[in-house]
N, C-alpha and C. Protein backbone atom coordinates (compact mmCIF):
# COMPACT_ATOMS: atom_id res chain seq x y z
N UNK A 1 0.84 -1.18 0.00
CA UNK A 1 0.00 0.00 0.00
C UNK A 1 0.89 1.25 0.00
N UNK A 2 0.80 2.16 -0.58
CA UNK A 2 1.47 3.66 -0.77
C UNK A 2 1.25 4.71 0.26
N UNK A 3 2.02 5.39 0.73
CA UNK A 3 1.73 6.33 1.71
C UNK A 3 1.08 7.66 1.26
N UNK A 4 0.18 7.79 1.55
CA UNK A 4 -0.71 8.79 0.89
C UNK A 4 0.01 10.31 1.52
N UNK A 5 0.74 10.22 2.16
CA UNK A 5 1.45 11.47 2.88
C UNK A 5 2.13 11.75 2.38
N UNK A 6 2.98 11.13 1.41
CA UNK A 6 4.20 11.52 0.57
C UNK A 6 5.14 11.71 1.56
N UNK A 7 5.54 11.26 2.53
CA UNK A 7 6.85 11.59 3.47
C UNK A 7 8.19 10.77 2.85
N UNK A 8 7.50 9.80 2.32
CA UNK A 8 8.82 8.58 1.90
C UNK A 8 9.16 8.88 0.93
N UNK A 9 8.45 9.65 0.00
CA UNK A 9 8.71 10.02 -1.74
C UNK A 9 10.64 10.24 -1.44
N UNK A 10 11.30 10.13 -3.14
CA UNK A 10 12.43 10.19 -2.63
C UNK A 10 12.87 11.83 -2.98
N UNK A 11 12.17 12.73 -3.11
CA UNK A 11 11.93 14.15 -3.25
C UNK A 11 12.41 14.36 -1.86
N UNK A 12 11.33 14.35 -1.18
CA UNK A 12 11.39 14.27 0.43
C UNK A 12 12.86 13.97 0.87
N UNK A 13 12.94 12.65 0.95
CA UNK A 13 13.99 12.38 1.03
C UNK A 13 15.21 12.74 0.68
N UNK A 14 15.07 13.25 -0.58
CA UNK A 14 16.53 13.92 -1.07
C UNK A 14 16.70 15.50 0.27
N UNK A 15 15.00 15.92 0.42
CA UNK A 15 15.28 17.51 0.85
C UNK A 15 15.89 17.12 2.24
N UNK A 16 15.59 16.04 2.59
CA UNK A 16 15.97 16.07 4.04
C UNK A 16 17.80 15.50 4.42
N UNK A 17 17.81 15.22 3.56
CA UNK A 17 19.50 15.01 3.30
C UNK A 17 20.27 16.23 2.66
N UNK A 18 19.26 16.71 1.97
CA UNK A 18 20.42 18.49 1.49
C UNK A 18 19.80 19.02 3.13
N UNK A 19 18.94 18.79 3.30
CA UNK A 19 18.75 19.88 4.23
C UNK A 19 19.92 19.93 5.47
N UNK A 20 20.34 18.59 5.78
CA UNK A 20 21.19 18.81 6.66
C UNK A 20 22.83 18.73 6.49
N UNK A 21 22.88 18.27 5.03
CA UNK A 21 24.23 18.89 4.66
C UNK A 21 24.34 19.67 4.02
N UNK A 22 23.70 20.97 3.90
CA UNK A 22 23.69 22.07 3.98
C UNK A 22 23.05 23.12 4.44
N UNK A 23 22.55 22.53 5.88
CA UNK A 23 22.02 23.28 6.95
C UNK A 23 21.24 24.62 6.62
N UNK A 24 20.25 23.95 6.01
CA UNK A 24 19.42 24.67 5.25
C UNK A 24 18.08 24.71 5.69
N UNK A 25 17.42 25.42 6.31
CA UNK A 25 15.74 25.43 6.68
C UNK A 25 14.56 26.15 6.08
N UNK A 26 13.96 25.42 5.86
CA UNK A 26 12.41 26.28 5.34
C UNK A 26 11.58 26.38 6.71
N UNK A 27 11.91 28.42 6.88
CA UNK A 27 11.35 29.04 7.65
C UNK A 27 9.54 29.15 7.91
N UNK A 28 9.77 29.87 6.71
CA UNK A 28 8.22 30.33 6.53
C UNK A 28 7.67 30.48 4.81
N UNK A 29 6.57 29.68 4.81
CA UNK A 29 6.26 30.28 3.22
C UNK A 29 4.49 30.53 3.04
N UNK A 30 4.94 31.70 2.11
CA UNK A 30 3.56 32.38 1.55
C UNK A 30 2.72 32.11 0.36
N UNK A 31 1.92 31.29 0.02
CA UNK A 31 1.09 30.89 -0.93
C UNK A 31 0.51 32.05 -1.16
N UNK A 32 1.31 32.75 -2.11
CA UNK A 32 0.56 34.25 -2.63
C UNK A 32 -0.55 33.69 -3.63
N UNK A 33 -0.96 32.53 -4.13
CA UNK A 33 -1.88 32.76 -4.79
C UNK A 33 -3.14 32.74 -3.98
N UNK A 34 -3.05 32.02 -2.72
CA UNK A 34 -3.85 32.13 -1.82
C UNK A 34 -4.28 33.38 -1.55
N UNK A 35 -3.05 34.10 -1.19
CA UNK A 35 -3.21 35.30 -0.25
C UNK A 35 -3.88 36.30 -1.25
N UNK A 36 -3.44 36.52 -2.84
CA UNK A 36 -3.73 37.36 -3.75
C UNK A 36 -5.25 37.22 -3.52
N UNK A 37 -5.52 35.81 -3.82
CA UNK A 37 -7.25 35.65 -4.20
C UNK A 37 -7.99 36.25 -3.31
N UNK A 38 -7.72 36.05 -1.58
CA UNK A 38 -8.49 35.95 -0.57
C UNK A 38 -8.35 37.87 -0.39
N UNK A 39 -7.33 38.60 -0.88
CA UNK A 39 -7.40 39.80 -0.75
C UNK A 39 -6.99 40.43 0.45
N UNK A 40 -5.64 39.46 0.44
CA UNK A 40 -4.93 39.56 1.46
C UNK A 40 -4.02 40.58 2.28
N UNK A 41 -4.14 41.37 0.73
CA UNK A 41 -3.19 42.70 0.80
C UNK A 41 -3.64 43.50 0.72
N UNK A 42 -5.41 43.65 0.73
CA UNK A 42 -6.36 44.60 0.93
C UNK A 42 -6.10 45.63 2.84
N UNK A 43 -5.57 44.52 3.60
CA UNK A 43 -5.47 45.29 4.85
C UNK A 43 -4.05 45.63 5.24
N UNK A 44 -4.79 47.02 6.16
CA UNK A 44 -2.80 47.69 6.76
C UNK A 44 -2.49 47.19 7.29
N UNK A 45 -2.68 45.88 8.43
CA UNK A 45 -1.74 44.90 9.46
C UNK A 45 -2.17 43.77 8.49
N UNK A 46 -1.07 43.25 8.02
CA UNK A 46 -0.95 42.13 7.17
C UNK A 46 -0.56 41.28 8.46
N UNK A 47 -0.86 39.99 8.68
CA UNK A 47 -0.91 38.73 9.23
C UNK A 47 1.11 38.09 8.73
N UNK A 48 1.69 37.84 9.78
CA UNK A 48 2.96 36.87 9.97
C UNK A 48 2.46 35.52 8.78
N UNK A 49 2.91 35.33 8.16
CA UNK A 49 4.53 35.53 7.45
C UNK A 49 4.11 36.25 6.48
N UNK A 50 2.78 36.62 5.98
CA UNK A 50 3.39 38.04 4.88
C UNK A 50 3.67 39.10 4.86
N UNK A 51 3.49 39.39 6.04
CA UNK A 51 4.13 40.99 6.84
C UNK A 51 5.60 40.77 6.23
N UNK A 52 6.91 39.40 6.88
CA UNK A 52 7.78 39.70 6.48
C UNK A 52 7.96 39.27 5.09
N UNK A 53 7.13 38.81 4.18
CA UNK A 53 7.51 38.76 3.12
C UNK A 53 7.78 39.93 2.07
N UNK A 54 6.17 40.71 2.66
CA UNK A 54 6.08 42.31 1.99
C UNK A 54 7.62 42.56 2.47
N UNK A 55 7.78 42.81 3.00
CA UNK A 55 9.23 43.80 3.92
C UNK A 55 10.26 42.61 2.88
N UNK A 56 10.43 42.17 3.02
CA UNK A 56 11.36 41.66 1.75
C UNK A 56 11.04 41.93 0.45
N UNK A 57 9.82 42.46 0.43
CA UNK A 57 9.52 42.97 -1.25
C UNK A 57 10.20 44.17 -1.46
N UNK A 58 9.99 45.08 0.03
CA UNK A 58 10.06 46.37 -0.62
C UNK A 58 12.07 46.59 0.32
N UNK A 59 12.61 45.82 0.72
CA UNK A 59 13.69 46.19 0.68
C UNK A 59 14.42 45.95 -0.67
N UNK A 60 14.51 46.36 -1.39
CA UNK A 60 15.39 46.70 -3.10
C UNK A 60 16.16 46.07 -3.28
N UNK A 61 17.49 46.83 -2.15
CA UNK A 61 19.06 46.64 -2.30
C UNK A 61 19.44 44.86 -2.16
N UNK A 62 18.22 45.01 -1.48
CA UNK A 62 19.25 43.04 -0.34
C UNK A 62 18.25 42.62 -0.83
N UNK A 63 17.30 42.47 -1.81
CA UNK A 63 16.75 41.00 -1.98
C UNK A 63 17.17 40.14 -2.84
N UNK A 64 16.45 39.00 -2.57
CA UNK A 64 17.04 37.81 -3.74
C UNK A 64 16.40 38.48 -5.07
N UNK A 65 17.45 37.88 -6.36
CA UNK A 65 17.03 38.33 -7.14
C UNK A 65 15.66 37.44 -7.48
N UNK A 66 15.46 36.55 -7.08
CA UNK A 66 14.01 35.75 -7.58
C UNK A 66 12.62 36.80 -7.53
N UNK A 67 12.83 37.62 -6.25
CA UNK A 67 11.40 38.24 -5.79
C UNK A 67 11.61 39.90 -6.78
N UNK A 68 12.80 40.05 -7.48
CA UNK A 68 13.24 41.37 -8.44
C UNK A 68 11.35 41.53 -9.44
N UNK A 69 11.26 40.66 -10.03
CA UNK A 69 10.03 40.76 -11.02
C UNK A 69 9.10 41.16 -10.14
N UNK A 70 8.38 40.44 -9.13
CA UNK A 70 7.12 40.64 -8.40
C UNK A 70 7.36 41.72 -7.79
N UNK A 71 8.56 41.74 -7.10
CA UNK A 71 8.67 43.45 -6.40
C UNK A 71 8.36 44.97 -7.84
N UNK A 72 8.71 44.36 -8.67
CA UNK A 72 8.22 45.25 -10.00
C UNK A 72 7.30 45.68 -9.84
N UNK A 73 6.44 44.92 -10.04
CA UNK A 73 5.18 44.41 -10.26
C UNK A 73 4.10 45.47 -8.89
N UNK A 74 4.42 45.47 -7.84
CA UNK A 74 3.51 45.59 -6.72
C UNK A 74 4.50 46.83 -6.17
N UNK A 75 5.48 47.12 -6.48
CA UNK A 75 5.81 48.56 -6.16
C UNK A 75 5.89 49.79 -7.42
N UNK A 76 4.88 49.18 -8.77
CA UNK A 76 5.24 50.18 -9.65
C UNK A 76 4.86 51.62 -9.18
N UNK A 77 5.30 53.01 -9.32
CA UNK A 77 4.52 53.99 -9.12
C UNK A 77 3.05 54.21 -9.42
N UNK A 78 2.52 54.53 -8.16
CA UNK A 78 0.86 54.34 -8.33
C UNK A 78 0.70 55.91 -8.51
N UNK A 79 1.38 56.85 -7.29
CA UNK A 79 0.66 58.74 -7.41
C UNK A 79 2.34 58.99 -6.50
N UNK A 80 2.43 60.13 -6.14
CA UNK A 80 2.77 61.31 -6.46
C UNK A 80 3.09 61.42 -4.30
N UNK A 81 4.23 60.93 -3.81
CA UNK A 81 3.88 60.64 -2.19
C UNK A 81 3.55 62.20 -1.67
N UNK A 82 2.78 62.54 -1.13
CA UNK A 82 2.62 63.73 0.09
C UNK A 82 3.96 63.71 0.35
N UNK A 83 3.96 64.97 0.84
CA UNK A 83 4.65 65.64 1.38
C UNK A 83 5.10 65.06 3.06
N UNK A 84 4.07 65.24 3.56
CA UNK A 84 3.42 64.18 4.72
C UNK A 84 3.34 62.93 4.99
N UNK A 85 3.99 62.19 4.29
CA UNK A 85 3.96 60.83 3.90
C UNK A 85 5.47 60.25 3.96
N UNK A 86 5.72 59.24 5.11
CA UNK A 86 6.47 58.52 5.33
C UNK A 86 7.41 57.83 3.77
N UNK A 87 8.62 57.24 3.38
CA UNK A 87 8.84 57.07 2.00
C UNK A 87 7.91 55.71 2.24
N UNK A 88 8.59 55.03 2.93
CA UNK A 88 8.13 53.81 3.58
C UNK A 88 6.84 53.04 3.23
N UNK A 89 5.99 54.23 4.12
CA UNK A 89 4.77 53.93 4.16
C UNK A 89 3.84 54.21 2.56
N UNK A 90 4.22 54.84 2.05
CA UNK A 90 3.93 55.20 0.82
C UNK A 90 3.93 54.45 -0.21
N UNK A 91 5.17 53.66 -0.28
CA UNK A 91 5.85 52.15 -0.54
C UNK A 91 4.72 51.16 -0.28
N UNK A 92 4.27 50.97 0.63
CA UNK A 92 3.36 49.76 1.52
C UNK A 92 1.98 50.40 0.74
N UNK A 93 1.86 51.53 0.70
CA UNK A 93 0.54 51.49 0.35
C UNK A 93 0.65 51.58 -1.30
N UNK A 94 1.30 51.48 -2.10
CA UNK A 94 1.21 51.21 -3.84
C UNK A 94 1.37 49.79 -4.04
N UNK A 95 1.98 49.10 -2.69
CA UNK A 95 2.17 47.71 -2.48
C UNK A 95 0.77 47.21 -3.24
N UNK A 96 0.22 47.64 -1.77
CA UNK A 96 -1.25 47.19 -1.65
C UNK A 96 -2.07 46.99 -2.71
N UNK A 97 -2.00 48.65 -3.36
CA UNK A 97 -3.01 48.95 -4.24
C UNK A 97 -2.60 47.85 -5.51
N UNK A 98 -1.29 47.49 -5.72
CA UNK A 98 -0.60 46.61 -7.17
C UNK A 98 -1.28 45.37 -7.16
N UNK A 99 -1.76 44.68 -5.78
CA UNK A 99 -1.59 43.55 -5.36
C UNK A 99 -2.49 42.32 -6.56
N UNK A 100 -3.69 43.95 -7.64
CA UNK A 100 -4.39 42.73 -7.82
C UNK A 100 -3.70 42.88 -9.40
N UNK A 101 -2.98 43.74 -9.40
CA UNK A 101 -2.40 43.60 -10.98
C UNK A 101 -1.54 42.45 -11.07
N UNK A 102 -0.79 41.94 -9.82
CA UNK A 102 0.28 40.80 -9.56
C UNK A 102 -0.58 39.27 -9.70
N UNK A 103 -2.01 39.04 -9.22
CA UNK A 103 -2.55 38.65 -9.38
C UNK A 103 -3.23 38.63 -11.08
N UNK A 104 -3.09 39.39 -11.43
CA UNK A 104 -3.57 39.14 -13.05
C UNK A 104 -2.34 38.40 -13.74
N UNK A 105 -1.43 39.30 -13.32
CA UNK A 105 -0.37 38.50 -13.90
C UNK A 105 0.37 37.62 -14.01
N UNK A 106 -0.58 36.65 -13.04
CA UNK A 106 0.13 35.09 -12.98
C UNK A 106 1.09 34.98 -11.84
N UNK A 107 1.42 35.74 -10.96
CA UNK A 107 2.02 35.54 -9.72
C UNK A 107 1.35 34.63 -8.61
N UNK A 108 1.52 33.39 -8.66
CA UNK A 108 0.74 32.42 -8.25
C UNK A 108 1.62 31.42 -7.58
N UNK A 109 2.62 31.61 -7.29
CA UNK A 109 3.61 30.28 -6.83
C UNK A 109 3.84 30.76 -5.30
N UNK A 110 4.64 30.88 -4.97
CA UNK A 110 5.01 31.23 -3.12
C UNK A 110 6.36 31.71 -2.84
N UNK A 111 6.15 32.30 -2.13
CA UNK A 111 7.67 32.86 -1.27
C UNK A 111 8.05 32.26 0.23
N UNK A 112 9.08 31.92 -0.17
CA UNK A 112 9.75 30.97 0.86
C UNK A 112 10.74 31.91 1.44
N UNK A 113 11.03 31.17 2.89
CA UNK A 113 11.78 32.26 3.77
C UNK A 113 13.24 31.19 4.20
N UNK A 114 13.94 31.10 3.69
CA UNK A 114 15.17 30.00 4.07
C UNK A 114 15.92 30.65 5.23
N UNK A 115 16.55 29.78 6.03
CA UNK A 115 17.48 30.01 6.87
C UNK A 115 18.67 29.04 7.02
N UNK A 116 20.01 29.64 7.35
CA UNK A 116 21.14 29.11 7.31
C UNK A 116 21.74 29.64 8.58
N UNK A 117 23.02 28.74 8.92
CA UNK A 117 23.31 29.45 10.36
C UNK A 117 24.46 30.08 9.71
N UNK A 118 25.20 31.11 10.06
CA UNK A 118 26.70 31.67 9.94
C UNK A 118 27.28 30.72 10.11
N UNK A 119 28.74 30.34 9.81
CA UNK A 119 29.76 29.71 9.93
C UNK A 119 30.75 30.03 10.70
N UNK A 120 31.91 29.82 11.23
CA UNK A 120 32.62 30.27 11.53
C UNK A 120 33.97 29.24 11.13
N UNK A 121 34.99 29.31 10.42
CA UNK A 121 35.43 28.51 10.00
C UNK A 121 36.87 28.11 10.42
N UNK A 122 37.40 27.27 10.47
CA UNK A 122 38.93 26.81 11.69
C UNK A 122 39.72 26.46 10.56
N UNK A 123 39.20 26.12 9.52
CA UNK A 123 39.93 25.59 7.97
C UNK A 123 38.77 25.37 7.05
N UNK A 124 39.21 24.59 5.46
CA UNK A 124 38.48 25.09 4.84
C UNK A 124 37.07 23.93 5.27
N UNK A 125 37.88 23.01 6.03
CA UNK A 125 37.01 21.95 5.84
C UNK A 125 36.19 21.84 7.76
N UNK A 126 36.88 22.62 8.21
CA UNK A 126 36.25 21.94 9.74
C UNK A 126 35.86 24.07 10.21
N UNK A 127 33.83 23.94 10.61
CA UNK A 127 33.72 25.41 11.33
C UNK A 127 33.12 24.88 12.17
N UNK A 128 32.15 26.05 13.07
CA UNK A 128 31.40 25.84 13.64
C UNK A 128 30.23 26.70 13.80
N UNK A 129 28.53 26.28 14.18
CA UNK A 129 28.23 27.13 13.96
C UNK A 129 26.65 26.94 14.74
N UNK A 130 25.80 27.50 14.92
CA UNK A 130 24.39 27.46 15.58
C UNK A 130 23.06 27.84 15.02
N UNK A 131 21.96 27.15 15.06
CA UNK A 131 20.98 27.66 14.76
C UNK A 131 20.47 28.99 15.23
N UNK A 132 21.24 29.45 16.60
CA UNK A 132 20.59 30.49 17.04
C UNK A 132 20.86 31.94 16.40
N UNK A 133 22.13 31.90 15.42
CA UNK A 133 22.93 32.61 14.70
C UNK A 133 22.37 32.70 13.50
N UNK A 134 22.01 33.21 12.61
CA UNK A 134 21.67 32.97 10.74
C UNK A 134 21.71 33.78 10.45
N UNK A 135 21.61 33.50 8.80
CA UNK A 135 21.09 34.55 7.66
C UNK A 135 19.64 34.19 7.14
N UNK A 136 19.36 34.96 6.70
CA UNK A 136 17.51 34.61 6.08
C UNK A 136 17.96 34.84 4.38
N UNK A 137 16.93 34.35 4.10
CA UNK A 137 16.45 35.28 2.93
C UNK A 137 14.89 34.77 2.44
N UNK A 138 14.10 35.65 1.63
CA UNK A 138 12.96 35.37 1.00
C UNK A 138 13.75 34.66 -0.54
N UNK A 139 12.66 33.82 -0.74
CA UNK A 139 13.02 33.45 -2.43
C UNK A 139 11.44 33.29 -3.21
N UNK A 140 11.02 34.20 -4.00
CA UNK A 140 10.01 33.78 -4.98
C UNK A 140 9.91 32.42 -6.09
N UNK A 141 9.16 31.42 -6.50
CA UNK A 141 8.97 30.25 -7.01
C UNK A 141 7.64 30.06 -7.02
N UNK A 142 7.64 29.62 -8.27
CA UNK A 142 6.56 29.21 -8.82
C UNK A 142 6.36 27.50 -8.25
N UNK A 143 6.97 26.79 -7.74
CA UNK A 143 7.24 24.97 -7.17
C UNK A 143 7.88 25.67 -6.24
N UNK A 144 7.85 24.72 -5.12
CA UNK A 144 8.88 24.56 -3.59
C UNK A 144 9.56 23.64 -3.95
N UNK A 145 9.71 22.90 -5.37
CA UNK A 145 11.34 21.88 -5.50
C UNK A 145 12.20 22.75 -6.40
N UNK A 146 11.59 24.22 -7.01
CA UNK A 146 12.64 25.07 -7.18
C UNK A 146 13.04 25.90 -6.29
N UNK A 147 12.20 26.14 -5.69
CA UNK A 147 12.59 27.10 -4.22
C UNK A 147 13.71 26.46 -3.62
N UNK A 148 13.69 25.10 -3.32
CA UNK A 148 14.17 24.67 -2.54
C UNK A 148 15.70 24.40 -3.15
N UNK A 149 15.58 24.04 -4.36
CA UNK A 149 16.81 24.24 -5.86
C UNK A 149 17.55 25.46 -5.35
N UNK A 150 16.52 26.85 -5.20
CA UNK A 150 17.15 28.37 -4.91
C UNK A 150 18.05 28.53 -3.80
N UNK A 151 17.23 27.97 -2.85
CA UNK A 151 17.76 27.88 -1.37
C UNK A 151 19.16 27.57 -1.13
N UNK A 152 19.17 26.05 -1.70
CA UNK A 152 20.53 25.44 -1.88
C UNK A 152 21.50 26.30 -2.29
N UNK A 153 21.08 26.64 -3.34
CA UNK A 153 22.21 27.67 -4.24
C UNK A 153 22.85 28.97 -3.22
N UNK A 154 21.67 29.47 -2.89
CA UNK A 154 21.84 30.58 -1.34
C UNK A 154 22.96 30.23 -0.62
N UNK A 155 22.52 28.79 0.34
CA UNK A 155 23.32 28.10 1.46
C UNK A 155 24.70 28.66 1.21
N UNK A 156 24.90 27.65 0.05
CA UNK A 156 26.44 27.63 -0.32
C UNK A 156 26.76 28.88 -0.95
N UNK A 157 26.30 29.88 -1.37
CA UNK A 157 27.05 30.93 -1.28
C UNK A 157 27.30 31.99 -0.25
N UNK A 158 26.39 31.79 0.72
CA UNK A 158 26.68 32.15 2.19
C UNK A 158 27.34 31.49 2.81
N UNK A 159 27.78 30.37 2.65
CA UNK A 159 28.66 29.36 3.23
C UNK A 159 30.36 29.93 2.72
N UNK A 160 30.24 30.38 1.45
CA UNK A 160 31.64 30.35 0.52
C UNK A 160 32.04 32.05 1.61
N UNK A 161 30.99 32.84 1.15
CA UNK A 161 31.34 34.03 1.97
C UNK A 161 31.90 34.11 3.16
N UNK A 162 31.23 33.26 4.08
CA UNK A 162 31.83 32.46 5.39
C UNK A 162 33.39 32.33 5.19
N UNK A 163 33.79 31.11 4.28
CA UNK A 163 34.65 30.75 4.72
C UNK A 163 35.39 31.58 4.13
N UNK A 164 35.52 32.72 3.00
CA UNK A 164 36.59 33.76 2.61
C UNK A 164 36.52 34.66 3.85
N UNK A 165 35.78 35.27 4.37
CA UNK A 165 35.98 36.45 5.30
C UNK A 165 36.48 35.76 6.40
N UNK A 166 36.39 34.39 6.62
CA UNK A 166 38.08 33.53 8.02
C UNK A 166 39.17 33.49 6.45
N UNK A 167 39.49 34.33 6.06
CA UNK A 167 40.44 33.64 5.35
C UNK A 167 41.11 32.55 4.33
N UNK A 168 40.24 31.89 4.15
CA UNK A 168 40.32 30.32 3.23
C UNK A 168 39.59 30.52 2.12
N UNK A 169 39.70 30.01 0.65
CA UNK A 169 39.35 29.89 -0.18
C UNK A 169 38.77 29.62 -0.27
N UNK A 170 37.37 29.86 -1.10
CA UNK A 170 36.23 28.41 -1.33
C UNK A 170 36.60 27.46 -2.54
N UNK A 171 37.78 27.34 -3.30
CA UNK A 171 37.97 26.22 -4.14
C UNK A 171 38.96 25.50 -3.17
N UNK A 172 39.33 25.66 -2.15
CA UNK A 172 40.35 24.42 -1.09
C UNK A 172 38.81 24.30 -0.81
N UNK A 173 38.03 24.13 -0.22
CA UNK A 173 36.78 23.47 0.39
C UNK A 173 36.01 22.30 -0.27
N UNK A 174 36.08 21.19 0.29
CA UNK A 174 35.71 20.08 -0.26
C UNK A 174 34.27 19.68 0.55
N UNK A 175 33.28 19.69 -0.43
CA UNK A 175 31.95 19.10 0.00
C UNK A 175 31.54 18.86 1.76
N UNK A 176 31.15 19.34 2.57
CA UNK A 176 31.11 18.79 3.81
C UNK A 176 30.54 17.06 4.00
């Protein structure tokens, strides 16, 4: 008989073996097609986890490039900010108003929130390091087995950064 849970699939299985050799976690994720439909972004206290997802939309500089299009999309210029008007908040509210053009446009997959711990590294091959310590990031995807594809890719380049800023190369570093 088949497990109707899919826990055994070897998908699963593969994530749970990257996941821990490359200490990789799925934080939090947002089924924006959910959230689009239900009109989710109609209100000013948005509900945990898309509070921080918005806030990863509208930080520019530091996001992944995956969420670059949809942040397009839901921060295009709507009017003209007051004078009186926070930049910020001004930001949040063209958010809002975009939310159902993002929705027309096929923005339907989810944003995932990964976490990794810092490293701290003794050589290229031996660090140390804690869950209580990390980096985040949001990643936009249309599937959570590309998200999770994205993630990976993340890890290890926060990992490589790691181990150059102790000093060590990331081509001496051999697979953990």
């Amino acid at each position: 008989m088949s497990n109707p849970s899919g826990c055994n699939s070897p998908t699963n299985q593969n994530r749970s073996i990257q996941a821990e050799d490359y200490q990789l976690r799925t934080l939090q994720v947002v089924d924006l097609a959910s959230q689009l439909a239900t009109e989710a972004f109609e209100h000013q206290h948005l509900d945990e986890p898309l509070q921080s997802f918005v806030d990863a939309l509208l930080e520019h500089p530091l996001q992944h490039l995956s969420l670059k299009p949809l942040s397009a999309v839901l921060s295009a210029p709507g009017w003209e900010i007051d004078e009186w008007e926070n930049q910020r908040d001004h930001e949040y509210e063209v958010l809002l108003a975009n939310s159902h053009q993002a929705q027309s446009m096929g923005f339907h997959g989810s944003g995932v929130q990964f976490g990794t711990p810092v490293r701290t590294y003794f050589s290229p091959t031996s660090f140390q390091s804690s869950w209580g310590y990390m980096r985040t990031v949001w990643i936009y995807s249309n599937s959570m087995e590309d998200a999770w594809q994205q993630g990976l890719l993340w890890a290890t380049e926060i990992h490589n950064k790691d181990l150059i800023k102790a000093g060590f190369s990331a081509e001496a570093k051999v697979h953990e």
